[in-house]
N, C-alpha and C. Protein backbone atom coordinates (compact mmCIF):
# COMPACT_ATOMS: atom_id res chain seq x y z
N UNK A 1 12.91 21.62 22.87
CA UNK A 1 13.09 20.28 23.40
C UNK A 1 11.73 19.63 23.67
N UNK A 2 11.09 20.56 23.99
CA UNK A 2 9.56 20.30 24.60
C UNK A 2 8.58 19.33 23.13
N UNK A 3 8.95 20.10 22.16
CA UNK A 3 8.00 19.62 21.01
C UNK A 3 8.92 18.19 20.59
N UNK A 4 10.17 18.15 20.70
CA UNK A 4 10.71 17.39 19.66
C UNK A 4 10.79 16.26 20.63
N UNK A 5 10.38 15.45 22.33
CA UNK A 5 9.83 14.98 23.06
C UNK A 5 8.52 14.76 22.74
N UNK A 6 7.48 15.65 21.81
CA UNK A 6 5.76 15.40 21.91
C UNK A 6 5.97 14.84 20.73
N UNK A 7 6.73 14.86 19.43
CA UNK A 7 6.86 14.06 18.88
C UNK A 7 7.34 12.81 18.31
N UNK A 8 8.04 12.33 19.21
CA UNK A 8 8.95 11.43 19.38
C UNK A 8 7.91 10.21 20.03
N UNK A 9 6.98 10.37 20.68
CA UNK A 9 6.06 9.21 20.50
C UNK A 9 5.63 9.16 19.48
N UNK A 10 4.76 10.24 18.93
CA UNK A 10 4.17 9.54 17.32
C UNK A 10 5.40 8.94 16.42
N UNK A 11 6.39 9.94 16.64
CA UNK A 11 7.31 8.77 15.43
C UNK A 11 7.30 7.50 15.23
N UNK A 12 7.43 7.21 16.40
CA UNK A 12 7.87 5.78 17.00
C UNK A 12 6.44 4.72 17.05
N UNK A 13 5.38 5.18 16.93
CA UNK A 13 3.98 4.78 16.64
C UNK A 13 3.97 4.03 15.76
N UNK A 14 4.19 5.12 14.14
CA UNK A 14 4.37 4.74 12.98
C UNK A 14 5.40 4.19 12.14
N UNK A 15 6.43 4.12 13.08
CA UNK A 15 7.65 3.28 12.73
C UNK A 15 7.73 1.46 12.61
N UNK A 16 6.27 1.29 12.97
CA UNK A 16 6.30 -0.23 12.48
C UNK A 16 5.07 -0.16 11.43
N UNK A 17 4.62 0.74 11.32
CA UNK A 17 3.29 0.23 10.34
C UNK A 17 2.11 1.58 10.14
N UNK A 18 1.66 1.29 9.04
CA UNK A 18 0.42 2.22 9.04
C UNK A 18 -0.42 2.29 10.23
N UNK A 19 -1.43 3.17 10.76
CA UNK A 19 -2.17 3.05 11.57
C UNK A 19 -3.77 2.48 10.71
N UNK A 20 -4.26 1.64 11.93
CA UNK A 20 -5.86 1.09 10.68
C UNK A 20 -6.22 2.28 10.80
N UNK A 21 -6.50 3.60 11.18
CA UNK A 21 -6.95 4.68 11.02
C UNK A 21 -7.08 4.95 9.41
N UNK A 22 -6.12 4.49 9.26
CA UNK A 22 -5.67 5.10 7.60
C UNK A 22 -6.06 4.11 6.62
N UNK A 23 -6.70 2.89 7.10
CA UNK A 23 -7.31 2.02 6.18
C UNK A 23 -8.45 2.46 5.00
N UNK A 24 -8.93 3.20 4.90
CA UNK A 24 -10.01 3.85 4.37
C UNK A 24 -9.65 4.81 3.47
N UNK A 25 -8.85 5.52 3.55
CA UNK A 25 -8.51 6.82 2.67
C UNK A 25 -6.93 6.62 2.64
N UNK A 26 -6.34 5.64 3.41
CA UNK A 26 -5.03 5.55 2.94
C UNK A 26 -3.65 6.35 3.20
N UNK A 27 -4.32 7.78 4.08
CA UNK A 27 -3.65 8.91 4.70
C UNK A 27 -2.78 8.47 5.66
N UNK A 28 -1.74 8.89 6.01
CA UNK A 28 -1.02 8.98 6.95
C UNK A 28 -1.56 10.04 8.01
N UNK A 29 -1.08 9.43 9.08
CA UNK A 29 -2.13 9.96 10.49
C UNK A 29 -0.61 11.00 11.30
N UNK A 30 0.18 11.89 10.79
CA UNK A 30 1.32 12.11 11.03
C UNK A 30 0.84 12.99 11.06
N UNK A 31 1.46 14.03 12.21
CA UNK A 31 1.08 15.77 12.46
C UNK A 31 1.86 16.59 11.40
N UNK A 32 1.37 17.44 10.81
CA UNK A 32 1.60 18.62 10.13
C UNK A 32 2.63 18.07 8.65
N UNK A 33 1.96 16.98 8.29
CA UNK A 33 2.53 16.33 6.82
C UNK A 33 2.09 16.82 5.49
N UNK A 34 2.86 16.71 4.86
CA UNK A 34 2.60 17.59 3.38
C UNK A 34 2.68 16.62 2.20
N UNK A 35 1.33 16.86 1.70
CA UNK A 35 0.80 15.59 1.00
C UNK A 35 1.37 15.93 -0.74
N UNK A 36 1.78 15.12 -1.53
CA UNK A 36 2.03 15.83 -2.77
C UNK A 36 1.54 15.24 -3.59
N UNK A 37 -0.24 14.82 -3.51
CA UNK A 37 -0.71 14.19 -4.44
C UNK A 37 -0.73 12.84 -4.61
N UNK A 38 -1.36 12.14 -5.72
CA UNK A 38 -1.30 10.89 -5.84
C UNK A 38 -0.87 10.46 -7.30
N UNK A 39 -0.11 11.37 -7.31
CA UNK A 39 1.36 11.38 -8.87
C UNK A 39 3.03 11.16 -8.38
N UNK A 40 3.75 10.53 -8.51
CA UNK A 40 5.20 10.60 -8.48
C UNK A 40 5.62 10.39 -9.70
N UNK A 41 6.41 11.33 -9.96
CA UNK A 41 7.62 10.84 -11.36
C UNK A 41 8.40 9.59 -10.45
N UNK A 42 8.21 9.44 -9.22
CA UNK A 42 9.72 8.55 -9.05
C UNK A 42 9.11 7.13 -8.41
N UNK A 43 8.07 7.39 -8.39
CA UNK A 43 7.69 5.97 -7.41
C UNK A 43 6.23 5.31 -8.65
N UNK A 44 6.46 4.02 -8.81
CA UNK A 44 5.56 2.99 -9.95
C UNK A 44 4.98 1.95 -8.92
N UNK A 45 3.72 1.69 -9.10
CA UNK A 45 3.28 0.41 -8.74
C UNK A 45 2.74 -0.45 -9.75
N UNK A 46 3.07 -1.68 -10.23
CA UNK A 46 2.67 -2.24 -11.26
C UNK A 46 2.74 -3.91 -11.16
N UNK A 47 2.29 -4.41 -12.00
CA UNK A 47 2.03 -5.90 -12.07
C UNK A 47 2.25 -6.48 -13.67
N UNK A 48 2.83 -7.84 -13.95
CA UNK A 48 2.77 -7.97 -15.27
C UNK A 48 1.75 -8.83 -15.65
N UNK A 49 0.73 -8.32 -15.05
CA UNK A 49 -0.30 -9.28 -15.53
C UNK A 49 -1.65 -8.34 -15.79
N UNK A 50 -2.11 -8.44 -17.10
CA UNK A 50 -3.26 -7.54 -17.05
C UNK A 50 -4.49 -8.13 -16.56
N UNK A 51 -4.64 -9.22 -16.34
CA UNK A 51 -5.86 -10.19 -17.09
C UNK A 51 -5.74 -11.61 -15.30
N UNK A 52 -6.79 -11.63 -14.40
CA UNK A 52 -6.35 -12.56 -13.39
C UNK A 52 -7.99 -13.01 -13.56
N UNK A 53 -7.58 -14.30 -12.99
CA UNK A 53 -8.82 -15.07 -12.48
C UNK A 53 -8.97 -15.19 -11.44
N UNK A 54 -10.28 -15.19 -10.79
CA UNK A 54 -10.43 -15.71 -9.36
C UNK A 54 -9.68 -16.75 -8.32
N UNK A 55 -8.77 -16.66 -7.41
CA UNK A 55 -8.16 -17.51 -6.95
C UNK A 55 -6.37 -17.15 -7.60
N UNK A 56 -6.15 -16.89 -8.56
CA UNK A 56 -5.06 -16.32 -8.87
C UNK A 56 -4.09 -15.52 -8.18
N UNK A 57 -2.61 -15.80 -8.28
CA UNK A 57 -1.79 -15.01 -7.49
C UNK A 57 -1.66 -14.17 -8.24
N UNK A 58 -1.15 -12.89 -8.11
CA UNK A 58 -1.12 -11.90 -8.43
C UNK A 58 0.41 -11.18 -8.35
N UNK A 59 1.82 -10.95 -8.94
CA UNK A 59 2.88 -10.79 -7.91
C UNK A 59 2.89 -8.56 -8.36
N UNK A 60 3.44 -7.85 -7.47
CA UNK A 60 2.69 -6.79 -7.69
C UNK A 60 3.94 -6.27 -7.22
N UNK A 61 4.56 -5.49 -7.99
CA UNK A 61 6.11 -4.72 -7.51
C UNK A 61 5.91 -3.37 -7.65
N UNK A 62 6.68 -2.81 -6.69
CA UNK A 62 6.89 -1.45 -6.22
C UNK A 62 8.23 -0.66 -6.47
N UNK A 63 8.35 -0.13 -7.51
CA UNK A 63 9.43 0.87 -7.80
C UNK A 63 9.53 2.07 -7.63
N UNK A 64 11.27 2.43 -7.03
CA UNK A 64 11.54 3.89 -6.47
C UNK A 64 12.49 4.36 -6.95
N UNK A 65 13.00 5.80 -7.47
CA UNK A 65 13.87 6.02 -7.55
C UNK A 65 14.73 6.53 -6.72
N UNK A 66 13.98 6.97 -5.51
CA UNK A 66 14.37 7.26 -4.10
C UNK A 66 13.76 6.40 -2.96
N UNK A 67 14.82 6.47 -1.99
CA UNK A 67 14.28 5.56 -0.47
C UNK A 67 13.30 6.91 -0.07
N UNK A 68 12.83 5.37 0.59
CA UNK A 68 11.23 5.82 1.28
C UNK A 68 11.38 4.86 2.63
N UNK A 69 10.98 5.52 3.63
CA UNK A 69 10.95 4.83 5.15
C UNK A 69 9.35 3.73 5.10
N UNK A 70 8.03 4.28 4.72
CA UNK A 70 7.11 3.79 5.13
C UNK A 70 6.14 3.46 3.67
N UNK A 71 4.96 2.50 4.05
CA UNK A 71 3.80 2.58 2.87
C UNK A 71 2.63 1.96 2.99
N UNK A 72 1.80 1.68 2.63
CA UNK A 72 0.62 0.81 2.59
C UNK A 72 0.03 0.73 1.47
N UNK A 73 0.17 -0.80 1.14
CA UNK A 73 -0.67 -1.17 -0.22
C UNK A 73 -1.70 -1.80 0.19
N UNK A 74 -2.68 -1.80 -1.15
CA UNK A 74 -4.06 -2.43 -1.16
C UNK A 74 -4.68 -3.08 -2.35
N UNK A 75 -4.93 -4.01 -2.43
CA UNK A 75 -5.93 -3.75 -3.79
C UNK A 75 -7.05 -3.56 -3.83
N UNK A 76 -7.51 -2.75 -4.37
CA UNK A 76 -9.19 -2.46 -4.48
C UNK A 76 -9.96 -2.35 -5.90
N UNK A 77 -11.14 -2.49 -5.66
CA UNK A 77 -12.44 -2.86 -6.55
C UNK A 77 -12.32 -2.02 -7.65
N UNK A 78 -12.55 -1.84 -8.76
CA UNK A 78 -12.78 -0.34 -9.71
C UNK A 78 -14.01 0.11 -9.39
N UNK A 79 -15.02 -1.19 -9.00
CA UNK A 79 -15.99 -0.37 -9.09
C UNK A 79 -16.91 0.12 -8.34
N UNK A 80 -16.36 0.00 -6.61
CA UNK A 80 -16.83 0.27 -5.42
C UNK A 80 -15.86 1.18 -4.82
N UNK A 81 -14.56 0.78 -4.88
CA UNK A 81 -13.25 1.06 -4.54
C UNK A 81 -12.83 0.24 -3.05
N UNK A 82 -13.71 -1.11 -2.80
CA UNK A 82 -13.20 -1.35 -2.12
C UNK A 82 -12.58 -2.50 -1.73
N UNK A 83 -11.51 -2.64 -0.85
CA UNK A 83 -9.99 -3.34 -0.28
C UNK A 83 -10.74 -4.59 -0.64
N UNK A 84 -10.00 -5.30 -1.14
CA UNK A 84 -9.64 -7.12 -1.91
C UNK A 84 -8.73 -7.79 -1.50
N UNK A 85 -9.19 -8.80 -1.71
CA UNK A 85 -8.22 -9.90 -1.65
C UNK A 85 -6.98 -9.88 -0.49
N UNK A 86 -5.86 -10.66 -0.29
CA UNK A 86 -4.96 -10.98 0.46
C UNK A 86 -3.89 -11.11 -0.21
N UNK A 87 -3.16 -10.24 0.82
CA UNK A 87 -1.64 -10.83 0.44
C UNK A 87 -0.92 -11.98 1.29
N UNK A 88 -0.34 -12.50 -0.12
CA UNK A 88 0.44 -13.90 0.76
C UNK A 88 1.96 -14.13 0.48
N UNK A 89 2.59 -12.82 -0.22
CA UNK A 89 4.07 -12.98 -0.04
C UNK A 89 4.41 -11.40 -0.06
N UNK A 90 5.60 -11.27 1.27
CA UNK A 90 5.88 -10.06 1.40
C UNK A 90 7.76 -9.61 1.46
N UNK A 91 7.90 -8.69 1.52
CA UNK A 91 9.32 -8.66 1.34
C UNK A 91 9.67 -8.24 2.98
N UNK A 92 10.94 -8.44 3.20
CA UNK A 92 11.47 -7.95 4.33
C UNK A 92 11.20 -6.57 4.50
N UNK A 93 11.02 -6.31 6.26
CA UNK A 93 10.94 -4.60 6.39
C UNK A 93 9.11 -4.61 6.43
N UNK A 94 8.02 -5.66 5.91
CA UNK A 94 6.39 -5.51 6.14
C UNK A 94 5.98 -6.35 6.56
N UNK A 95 4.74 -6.10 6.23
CA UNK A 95 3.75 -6.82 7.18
C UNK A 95 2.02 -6.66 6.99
N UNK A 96 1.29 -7.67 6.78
CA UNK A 96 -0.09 -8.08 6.97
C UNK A 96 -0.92 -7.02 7.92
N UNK A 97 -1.58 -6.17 7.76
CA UNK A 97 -2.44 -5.09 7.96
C UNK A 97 -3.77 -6.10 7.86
N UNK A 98 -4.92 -5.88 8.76
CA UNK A 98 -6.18 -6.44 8.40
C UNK A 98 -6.93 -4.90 8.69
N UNK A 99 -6.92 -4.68 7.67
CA UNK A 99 -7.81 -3.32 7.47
C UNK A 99 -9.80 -3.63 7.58
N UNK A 100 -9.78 -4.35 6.45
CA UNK A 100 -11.32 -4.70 6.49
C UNK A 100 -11.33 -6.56 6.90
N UNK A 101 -10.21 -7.22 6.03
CA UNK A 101 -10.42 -8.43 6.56
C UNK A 101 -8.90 -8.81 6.38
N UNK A 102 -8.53 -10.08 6.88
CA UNK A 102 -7.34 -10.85 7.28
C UNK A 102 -6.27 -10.49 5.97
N UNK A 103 -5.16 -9.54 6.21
CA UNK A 103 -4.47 -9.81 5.12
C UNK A 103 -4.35 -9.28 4.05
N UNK A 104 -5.54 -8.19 4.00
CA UNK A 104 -6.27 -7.37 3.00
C UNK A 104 -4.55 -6.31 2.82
N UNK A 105 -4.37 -5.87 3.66
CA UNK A 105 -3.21 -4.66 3.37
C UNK A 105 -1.98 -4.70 3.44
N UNK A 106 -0.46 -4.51 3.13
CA UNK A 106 0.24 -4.43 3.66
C UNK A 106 1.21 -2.91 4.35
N UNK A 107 1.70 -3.07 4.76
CA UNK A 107 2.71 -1.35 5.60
C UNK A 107 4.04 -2.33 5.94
N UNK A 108 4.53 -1.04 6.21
CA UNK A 108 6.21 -1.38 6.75
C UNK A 108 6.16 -2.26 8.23
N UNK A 109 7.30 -2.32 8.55
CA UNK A 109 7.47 -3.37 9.94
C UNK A 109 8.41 -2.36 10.60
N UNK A 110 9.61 -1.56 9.74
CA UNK A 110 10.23 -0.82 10.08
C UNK A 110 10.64 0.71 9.78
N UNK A 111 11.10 1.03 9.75
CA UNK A 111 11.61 2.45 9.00
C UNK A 111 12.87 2.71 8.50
N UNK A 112 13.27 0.86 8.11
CA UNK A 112 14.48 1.23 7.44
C UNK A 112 14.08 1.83 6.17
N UNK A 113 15.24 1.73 5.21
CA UNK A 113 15.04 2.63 3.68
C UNK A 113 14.74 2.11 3.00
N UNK A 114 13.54 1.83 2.44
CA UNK A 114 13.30 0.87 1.34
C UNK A 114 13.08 1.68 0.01
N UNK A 115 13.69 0.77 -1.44
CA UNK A 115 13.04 1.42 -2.39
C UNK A 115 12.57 0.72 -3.75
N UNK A 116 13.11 -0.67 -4.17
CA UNK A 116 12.21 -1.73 -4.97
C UNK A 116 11.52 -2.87 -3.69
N UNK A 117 10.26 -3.04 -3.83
CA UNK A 117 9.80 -4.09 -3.34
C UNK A 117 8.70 -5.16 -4.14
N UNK A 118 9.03 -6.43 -3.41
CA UNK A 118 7.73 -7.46 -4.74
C UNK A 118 7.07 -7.86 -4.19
N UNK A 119 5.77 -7.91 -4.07
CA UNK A 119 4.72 -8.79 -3.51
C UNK A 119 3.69 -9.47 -4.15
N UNK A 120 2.99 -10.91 -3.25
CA UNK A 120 2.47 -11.45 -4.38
C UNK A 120 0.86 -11.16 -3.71
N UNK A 121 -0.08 -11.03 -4.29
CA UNK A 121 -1.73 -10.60 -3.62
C UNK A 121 -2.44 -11.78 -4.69
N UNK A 122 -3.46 -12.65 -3.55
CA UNK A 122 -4.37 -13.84 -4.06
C UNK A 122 -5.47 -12.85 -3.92
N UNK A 123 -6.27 -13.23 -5.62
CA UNK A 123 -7.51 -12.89 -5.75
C UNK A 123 -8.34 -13.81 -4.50
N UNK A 124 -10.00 -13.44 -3.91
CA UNK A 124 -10.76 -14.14 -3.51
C UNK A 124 -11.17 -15.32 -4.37
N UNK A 125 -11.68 -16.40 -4.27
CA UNK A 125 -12.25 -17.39 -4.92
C UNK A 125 -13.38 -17.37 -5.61
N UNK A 126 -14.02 -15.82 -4.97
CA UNK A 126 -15.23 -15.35 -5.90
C UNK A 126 -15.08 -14.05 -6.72
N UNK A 127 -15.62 -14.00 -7.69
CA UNK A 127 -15.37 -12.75 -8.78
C UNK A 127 -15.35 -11.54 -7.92
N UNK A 128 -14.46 -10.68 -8.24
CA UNK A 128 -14.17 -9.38 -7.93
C UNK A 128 -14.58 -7.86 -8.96
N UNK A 129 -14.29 -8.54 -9.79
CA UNK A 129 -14.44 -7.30 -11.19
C UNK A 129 -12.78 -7.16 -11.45
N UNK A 130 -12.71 -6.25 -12.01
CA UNK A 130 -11.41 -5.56 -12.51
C UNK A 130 -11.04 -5.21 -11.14
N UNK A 131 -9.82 -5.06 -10.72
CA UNK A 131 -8.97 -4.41 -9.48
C UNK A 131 -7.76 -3.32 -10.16
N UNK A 132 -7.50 -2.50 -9.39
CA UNK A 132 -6.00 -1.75 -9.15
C UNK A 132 -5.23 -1.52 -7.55
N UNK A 133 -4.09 -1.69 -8.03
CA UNK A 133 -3.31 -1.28 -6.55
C UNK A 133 -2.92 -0.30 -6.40
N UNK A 134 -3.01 0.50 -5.47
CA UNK A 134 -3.09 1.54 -4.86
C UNK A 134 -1.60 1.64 -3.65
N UNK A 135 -1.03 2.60 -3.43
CA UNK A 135 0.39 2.40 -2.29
C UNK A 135 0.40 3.84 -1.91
N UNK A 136 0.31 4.22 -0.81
CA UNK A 136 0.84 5.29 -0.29
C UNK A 136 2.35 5.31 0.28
N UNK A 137 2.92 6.14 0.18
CA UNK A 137 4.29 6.38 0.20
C UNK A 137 4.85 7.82 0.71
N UNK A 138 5.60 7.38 2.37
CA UNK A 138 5.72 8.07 3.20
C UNK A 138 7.31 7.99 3.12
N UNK A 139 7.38 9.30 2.32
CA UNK A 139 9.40 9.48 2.03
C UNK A 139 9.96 10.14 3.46
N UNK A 140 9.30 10.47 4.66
CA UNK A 140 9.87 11.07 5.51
C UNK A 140 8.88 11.89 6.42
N UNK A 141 8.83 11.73 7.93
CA UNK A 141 7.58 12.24 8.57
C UNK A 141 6.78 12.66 8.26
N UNK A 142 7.08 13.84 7.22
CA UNK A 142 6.90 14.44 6.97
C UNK A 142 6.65 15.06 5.75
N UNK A 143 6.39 14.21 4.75
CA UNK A 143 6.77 14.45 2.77
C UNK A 143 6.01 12.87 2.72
N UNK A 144 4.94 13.16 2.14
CA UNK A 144 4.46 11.80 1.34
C UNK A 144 3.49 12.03 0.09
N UNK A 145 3.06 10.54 -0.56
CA UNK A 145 2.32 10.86 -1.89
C UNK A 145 1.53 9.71 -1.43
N UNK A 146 -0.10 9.76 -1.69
CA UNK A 146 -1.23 9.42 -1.02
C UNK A 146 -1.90 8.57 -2.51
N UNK A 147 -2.04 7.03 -2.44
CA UNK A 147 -2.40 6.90 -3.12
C UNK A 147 -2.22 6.33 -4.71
N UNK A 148 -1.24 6.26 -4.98
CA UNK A 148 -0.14 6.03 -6.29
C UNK A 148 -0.93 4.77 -6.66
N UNK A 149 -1.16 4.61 -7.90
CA UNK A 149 -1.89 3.54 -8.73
C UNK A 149 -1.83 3.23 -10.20
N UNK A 150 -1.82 1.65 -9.45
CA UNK A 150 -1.50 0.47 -10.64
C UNK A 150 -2.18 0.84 -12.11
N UNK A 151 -2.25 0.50 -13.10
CA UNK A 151 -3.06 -0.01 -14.16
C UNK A 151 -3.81 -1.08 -13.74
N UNK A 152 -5.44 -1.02 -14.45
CA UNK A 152 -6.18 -1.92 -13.82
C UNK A 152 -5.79 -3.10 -14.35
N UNK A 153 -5.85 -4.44 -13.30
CA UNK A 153 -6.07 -5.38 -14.13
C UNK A 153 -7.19 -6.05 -13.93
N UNK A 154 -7.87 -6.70 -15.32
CA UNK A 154 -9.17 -7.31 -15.46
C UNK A 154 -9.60 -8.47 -14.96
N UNK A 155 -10.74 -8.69 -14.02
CA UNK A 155 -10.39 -10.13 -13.98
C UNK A 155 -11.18 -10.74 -15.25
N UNK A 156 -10.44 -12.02 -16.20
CA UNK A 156 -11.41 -12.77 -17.14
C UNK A 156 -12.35 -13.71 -16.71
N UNK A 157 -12.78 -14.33 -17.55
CA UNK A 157 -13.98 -15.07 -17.20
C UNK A 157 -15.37 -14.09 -17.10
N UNK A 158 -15.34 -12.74 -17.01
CA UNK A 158 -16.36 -12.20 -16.99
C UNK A 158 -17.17 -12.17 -17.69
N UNK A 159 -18.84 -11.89 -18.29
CA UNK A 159 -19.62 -11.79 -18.92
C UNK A 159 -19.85 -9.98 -19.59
């Protein structure tokens, strides 16, 4: 009774959202979790756009073949690896993370079951390089995959 009381605050911590702890490496901050890589046969993050320009929306969907309670997306640099741009349309169940700056991330709001989601992410107004999105995906306190990633897309206009 004793433990399942010591954990019952952290649950409830992470039941609205990533911690910014995890802004950086993207980990879930959950006691004694078992990570299975940054491969799923069952979970896709992708975009139909290879090719964006500066200032460009971006719409960026998340496919599951199983529910998942929690996640955090990002887009980041290829060639620094680091967090870009903003998101400005989200689905029910998330929410706006400011990891490095306003908007940069999104995570859950809740811990209902989610398992297709669409979002749309605005490039900055100044060149970025090529980007990919990145989603960690927390199937259960305790069972997640760290990391899961897009195909890059390019930004044009480059030299």
């Amino acid at each position: 009774a004793c433990a399942a009381l010591c954990l019952a605050p952290c649950a409830a911590a992470f039941s609205q959202g990533a911690s910014l702890s995890a802004c950086a490496d993207m980990m879930p901050r959950h006691l004694r979790v078992q990570l299975h890589g940054s491969s799923s046969s069952y979970i896709t993050v992708h975009t139909n756009m290879s090719l964006y320009f500066p200032g460009d929306k971006v719409p960026v969907t998340v496919r599951s073949t199983r529910d998942y309670m929690g996640f955090m997306l990002q887009a980041r640099r290829v060639s620094n690896n680091e967090v870009a741009g903003t998101f400005v349309l989200l689905p029910a169940g998330s929410k706006l993370l400011t990891c490095f700056e306003d908007g940069d991330t999104v995570t859950h709001s809740d811990k209902s079951l989610k398992r297709n989601l669409s979002f749309v992410w605005k490039a900055p107004d100044q060149p970025l390089g090529d980007i990919k999105f990145f989603i960690s995906i927390v199937q259960s306190y305790f069972v997640y995959w760290a990391k899961i990633e897009s195909a890059v897309v390019a930004q044009g206009g480059q030299n």
